[in-house]
Protein backbone atom coordinates (compact mmCIF):
# COMPACT_ATOMS: atom_id res chain seq x y z
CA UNK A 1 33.21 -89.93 -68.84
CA UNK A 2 31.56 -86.69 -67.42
CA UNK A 3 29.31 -86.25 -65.26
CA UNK A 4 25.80 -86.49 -66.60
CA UNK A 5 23.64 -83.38 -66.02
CA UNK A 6 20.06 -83.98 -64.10
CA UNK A 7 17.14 -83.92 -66.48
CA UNK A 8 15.38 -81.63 -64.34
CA UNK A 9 17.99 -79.05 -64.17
CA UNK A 10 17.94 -78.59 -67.61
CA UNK A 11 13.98 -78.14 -68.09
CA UNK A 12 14.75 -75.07 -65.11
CA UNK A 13 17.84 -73.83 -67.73
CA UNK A 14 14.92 -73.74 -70.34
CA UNK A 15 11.80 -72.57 -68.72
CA UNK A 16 14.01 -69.64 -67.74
CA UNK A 17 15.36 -68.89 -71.04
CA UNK A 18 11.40 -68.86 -72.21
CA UNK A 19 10.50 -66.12 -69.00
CA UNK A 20 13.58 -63.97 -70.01
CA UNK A 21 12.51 -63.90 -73.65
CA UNK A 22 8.79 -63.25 -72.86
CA UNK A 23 9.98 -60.81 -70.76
CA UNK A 24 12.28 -58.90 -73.05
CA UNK A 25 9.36 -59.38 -75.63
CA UNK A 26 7.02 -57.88 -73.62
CA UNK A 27 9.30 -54.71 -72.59
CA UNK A 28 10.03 -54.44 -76.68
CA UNK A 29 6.39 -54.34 -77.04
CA UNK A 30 5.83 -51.40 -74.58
CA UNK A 31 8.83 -49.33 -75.75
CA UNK A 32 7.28 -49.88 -79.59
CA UNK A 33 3.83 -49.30 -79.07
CA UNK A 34 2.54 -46.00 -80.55
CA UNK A 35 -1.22 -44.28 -81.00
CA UNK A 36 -3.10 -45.82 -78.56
CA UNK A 37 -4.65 -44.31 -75.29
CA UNK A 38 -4.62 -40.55 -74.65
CA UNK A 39 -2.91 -38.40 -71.96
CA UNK A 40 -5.76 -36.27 -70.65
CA UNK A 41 -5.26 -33.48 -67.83
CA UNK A 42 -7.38 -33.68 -64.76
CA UNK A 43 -6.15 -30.59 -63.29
CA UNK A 44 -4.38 -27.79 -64.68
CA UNK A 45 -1.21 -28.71 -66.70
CA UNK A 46 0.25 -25.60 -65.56
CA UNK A 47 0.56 -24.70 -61.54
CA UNK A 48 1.71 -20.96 -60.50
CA UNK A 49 3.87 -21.59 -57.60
CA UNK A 50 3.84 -17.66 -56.97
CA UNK A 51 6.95 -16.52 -55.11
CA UNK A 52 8.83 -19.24 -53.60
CA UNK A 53 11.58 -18.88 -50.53
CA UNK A 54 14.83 -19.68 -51.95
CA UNK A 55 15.50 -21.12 -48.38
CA UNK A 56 11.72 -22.78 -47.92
CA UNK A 57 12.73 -26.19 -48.91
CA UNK A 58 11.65 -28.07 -51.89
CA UNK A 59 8.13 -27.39 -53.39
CA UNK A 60 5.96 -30.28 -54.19
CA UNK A 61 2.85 -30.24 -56.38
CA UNK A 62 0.72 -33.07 -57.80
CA UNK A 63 -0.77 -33.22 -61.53
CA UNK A 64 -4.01 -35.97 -62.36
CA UNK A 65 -4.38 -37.24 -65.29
CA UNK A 66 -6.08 -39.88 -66.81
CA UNK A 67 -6.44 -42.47 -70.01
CA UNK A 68 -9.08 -41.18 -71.75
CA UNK A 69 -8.98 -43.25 -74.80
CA UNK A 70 -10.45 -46.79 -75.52
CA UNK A 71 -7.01 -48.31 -75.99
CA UNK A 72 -4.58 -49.05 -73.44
CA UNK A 73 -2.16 -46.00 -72.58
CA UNK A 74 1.63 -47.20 -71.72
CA UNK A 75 3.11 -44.65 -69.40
CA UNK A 76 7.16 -44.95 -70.78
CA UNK A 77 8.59 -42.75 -67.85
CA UNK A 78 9.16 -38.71 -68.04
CA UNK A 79 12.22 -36.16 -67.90
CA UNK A 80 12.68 -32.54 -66.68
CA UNK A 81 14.20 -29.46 -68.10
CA UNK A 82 16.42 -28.77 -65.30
CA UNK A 83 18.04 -30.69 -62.73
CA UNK A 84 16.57 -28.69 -59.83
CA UNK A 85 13.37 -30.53 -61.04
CA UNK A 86 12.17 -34.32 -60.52
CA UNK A 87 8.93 -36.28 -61.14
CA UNK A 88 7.82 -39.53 -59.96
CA UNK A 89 4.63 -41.25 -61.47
CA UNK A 90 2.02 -42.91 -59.32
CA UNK A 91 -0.04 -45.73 -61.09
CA UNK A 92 -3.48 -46.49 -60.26
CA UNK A 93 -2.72 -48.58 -57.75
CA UNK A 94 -0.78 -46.22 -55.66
CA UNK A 95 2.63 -47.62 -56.55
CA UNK A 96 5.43 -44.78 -56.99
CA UNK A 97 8.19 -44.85 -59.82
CA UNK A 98 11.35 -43.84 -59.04
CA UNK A 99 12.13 -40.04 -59.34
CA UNK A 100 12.98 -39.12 -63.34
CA UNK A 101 15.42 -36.76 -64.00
CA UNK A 102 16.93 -34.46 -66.95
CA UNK A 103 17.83 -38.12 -68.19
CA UNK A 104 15.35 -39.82 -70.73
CA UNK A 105 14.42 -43.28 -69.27
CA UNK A 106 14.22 -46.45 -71.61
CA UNK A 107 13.55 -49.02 -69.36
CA UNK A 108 10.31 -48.15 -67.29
CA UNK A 109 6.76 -48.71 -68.58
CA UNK A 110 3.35 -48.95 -66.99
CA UNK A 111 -0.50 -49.40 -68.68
CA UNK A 112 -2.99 -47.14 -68.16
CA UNK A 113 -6.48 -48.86 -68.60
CA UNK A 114 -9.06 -47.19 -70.46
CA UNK A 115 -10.23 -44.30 -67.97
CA UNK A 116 -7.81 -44.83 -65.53
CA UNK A 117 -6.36 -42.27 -63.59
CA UNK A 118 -2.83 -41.51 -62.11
CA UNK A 119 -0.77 -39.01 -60.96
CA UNK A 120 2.60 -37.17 -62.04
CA UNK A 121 4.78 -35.70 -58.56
CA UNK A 122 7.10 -33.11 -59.21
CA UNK A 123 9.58 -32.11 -56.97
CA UNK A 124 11.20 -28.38 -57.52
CA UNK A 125 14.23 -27.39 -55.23
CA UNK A 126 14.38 -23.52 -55.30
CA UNK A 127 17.94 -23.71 -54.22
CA UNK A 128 19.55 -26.22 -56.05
CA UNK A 129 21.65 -23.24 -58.18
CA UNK A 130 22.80 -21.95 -54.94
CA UNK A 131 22.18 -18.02 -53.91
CA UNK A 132 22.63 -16.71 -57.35
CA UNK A 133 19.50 -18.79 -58.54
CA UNK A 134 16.52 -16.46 -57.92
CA UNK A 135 14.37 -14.83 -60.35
CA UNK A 136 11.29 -15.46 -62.35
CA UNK A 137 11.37 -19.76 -63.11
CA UNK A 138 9.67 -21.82 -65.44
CA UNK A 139 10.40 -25.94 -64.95
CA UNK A 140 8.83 -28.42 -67.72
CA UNK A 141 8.18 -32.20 -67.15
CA UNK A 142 7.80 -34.35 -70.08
CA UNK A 143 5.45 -37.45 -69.92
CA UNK A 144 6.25 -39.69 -71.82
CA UNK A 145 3.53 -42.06 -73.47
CA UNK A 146 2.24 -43.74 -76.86
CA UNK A 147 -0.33 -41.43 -77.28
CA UNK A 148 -0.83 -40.18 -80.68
CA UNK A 149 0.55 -36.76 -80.96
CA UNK A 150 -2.44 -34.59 -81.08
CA UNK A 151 -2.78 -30.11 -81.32
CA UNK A 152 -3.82 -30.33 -77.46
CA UNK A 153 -1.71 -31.69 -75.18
CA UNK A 154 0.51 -34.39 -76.94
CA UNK A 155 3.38 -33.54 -79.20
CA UNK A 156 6.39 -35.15 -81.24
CA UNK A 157 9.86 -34.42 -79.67
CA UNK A 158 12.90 -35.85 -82.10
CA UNK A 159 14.89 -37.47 -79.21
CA UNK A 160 11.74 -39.74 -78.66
CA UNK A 161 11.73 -42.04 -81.32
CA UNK A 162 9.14 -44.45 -79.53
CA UNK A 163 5.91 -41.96 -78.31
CA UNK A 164 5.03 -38.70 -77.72
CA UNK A 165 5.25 -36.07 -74.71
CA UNK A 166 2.90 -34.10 -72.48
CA UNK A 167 3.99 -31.08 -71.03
CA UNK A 168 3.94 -30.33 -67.47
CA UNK A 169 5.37 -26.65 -66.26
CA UNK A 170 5.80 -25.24 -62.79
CA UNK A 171 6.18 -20.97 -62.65
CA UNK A 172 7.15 -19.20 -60.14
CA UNK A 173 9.32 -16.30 -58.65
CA UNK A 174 12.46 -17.54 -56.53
CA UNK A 175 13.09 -14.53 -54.31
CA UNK A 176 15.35 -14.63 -51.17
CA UNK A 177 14.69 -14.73 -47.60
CA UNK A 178 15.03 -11.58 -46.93
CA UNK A 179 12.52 -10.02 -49.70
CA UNK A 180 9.96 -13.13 -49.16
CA UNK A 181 9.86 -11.91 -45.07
CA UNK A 182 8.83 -8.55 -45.91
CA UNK A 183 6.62 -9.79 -48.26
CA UNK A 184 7.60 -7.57 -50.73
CA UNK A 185 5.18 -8.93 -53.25
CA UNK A 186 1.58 -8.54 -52.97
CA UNK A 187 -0.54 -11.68 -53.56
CA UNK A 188 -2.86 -10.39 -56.22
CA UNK A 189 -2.50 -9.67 -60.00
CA UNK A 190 0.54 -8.28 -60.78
CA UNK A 191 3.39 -7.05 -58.86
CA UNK A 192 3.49 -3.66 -56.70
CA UNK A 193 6.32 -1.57 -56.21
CA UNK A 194 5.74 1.82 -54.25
CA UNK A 195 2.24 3.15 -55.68
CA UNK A 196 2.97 1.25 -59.41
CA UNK A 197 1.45 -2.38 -59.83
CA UNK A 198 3.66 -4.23 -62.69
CA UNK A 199 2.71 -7.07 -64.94
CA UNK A 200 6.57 -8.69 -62.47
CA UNK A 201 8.87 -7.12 -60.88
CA UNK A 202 11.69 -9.69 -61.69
CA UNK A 203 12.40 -10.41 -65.34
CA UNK A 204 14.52 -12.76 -66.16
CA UNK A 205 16.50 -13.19 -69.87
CA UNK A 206 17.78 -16.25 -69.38
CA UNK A 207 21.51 -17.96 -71.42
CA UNK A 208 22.12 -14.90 -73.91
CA UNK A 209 24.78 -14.89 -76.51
CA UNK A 210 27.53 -12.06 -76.74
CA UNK A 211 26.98 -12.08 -80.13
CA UNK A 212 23.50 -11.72 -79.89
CA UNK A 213 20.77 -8.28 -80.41
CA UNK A 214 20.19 -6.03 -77.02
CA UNK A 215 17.82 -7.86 -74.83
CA UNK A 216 14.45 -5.73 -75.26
CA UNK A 217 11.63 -6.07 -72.37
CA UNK A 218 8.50 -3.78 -72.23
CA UNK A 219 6.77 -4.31 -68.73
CA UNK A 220 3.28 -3.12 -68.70
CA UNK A 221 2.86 -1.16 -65.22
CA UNK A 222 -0.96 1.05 -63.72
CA UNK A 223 0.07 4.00 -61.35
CA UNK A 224 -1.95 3.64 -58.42
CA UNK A 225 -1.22 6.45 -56.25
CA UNK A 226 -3.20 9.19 -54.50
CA UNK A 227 -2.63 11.97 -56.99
CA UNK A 228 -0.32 12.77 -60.19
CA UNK A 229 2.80 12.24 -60.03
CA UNK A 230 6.20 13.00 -62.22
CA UNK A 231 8.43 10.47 -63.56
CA UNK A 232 12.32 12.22 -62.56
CA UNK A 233 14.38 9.25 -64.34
CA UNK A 234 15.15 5.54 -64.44
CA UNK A 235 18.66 5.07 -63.06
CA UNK A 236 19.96 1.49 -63.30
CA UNK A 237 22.56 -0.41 -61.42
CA UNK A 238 25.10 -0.46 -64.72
CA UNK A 239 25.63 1.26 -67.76
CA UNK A 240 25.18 -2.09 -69.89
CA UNK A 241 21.48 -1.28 -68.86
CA UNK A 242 19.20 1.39 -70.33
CA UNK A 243 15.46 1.73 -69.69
CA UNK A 244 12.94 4.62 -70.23
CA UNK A 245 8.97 5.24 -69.35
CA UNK A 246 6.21 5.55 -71.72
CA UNK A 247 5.07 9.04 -69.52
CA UNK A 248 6.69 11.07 -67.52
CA UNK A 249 3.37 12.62 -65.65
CA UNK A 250 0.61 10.10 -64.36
CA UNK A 251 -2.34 10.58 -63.15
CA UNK A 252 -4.06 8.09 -60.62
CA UNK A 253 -5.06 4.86 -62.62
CA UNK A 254 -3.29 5.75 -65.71
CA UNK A 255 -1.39 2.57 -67.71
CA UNK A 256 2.29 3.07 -69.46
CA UNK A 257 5.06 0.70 -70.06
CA UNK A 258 8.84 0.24 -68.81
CA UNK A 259 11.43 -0.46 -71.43
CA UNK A 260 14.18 -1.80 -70.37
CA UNK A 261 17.93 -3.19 -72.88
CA UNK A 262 20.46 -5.15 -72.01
CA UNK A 263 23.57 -5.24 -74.52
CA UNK A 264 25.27 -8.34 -73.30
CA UNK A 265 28.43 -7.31 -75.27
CA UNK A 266 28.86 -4.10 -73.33
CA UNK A 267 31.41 -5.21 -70.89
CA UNK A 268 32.96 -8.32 -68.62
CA UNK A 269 30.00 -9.28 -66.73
CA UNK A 270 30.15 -11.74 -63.75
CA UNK A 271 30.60 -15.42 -64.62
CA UNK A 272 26.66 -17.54 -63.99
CA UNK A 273 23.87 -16.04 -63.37
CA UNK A 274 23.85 -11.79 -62.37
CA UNK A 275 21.13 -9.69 -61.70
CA UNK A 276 21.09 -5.56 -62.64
CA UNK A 277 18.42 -3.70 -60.99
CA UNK A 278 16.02 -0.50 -62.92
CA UNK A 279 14.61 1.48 -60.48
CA UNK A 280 12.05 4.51 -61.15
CA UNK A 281 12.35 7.97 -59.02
CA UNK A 282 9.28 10.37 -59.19
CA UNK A 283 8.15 13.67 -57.56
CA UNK A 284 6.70 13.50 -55.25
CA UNK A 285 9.27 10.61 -54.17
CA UNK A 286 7.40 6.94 -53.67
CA UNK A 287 6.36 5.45 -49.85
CA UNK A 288 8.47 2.74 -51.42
CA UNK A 289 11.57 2.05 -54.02
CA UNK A 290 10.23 1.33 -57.37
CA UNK A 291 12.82 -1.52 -58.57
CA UNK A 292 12.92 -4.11 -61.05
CA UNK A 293 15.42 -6.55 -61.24
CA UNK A 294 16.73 -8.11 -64.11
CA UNK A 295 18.67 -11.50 -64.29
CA UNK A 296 20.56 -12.51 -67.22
CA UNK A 297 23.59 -15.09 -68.10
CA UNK A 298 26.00 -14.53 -70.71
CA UNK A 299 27.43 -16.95 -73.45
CA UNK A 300 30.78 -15.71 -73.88
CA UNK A 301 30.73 -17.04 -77.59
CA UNK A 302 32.90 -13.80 -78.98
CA UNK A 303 35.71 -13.97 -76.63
CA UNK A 304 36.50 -11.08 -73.77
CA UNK A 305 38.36 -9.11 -76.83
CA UNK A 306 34.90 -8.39 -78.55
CA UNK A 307 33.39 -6.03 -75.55
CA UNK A 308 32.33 -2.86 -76.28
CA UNK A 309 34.28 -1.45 -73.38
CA UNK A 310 37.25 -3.12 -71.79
CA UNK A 311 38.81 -0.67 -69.90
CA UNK A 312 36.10 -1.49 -67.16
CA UNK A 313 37.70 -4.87 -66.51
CA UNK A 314 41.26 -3.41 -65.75
């Protein structure tokens, strides 16, 4: 005959069975739970980084928030837009969750009391995309909770079947070393360049398909100079570029616009991320180089045989 197994050893076998499924129950129960509790911004759920030093080292910045519903809120984790973006959460009690990603967690939940408070950390590394990565940013975490989705800060995303989102952004200006030393960009509203304030100086167009319309941006810009002054042309850095000026003769504190295309079926254009530069020349010439850069990335979804102009590429 076998060997008879201890009573006792078998209650353990089945008191642990009973944790594990009161456990799983319980985590089933978080993940499911829906409309209750409310994701409520204590500070601003947007933060202007301003112009950040590509080699700086990574920014941090802290959002508050708190529950400010009578129903328990269940924090189910967050995700980021881009990889060069994390975000921890830190529950009332101070403990930190591990750092959340471009993945969507499914195994991480945490109540929020009625009027508690906690904290969202995000973590944005201005050169995770290496040197080709600056330009004007915008990085979005997603909370995710089981608030009900509401017209003021919760919403409905279809990959979250269980909850709703609240967005958190980070802006900014990644600019190199170089430019950030000479602080090239003045710390007040809008950007200067020579005696010309823009609404930025560094546009960015983001993924654009070949097969898409010309790129169109109209940059609001105030002359700021001494006395008038006359608008000789807008070279750019490549023909795939065109822009043109609203006036051609300002006087001091006058307003116009910059209008500057980008055909992103012109030519071959370098493979990631590329920048072309617009620069203004006037009469009398500027203390300073009027430029504004533009960066762009193409989707080569026609094919190289679809340019405009291939010749350039031989």
């Amino acid at each position: 005959m076998g060997r008879k197994v201890p009573y006792i050893f078998i209650l353990v076998i089945l008191a642990t069975a009973v944790f594990m499924a009161t456990q799983t129950a319980s985590a089933d129960d978080l993940q499911k739970k829906l409309n209750s509790g409310s994701v409520n911004p204590s500070t601003a759920p947007t933060l202007e980084l301003g112009i950040v030093n590509i080699d700086g080292g990574k920014v941090k910045k802290v959002f508050e928030l708190y529950n400010g519903d009578a129903e328990d809120l269940v924090l189910k984790g967050a995700f980021t837009s881009c990889a060069c973006t994390n975000a921890s959460i830190e529950t009332p009690d101070g403990t930190l969750s591990r750092p959340f990603g471009m993945s969507i967690p499914t195994n991480w939940f945490k109540v929020i009391k009625p009027g508690e408070r906690f904290k969202v950390h995000v973590e944005f590394d201005p050169a995770f995309h290496g040197k080709d990565g600056t330009g004007v940013f915008q990085r979005d975490v997603y909370l995710i909770t089981s608030a009900s989705p509401n017209e003021n800060f919760s919403s409905s995303l279809p990959m979250i079947r269980h909850g709703s989102v609240s967005k958190l952004r980070l802006k900014g200006v990644v600019v190199t070393a170089e430019e950030y030393s000479v602080q090239q960009f003045v710390p007040r509203p809008g950007k200067t360049a020579g005696d010309f304030r823009f609404s930025a100086t560094v546009l960015d167009a983001g993924i654009v398909s070949q097969s898409g319309p010309v790129v169109k941006f109209t940059v609001p810009f105030l002359y700021e100079g001494n006395g008038p002054v006359k608008v000789t042309g807008t070279p750019t850095s490549c023909a795939c570029v065109r822009a043109s000026i609203s006036k051609t003769i300002l006087n001091p504190g006058e307003e116009g616009t910059l209008t500057i295309e980008f055909d992103p079926n012109y030519h071959k254009e370098p493979e990631g991320r590329f920048f072309k530069d617009i620069v203004i020349l006037t009469e009398p010439p500027q203390p300073e180089e009027v430029q504004i850069r533009l960066w762009a990335e193409v989707d080569l979804d026609l094919g190289p045989q679809a340019y405009k102009f291939k010749e350039h590429d031989d």
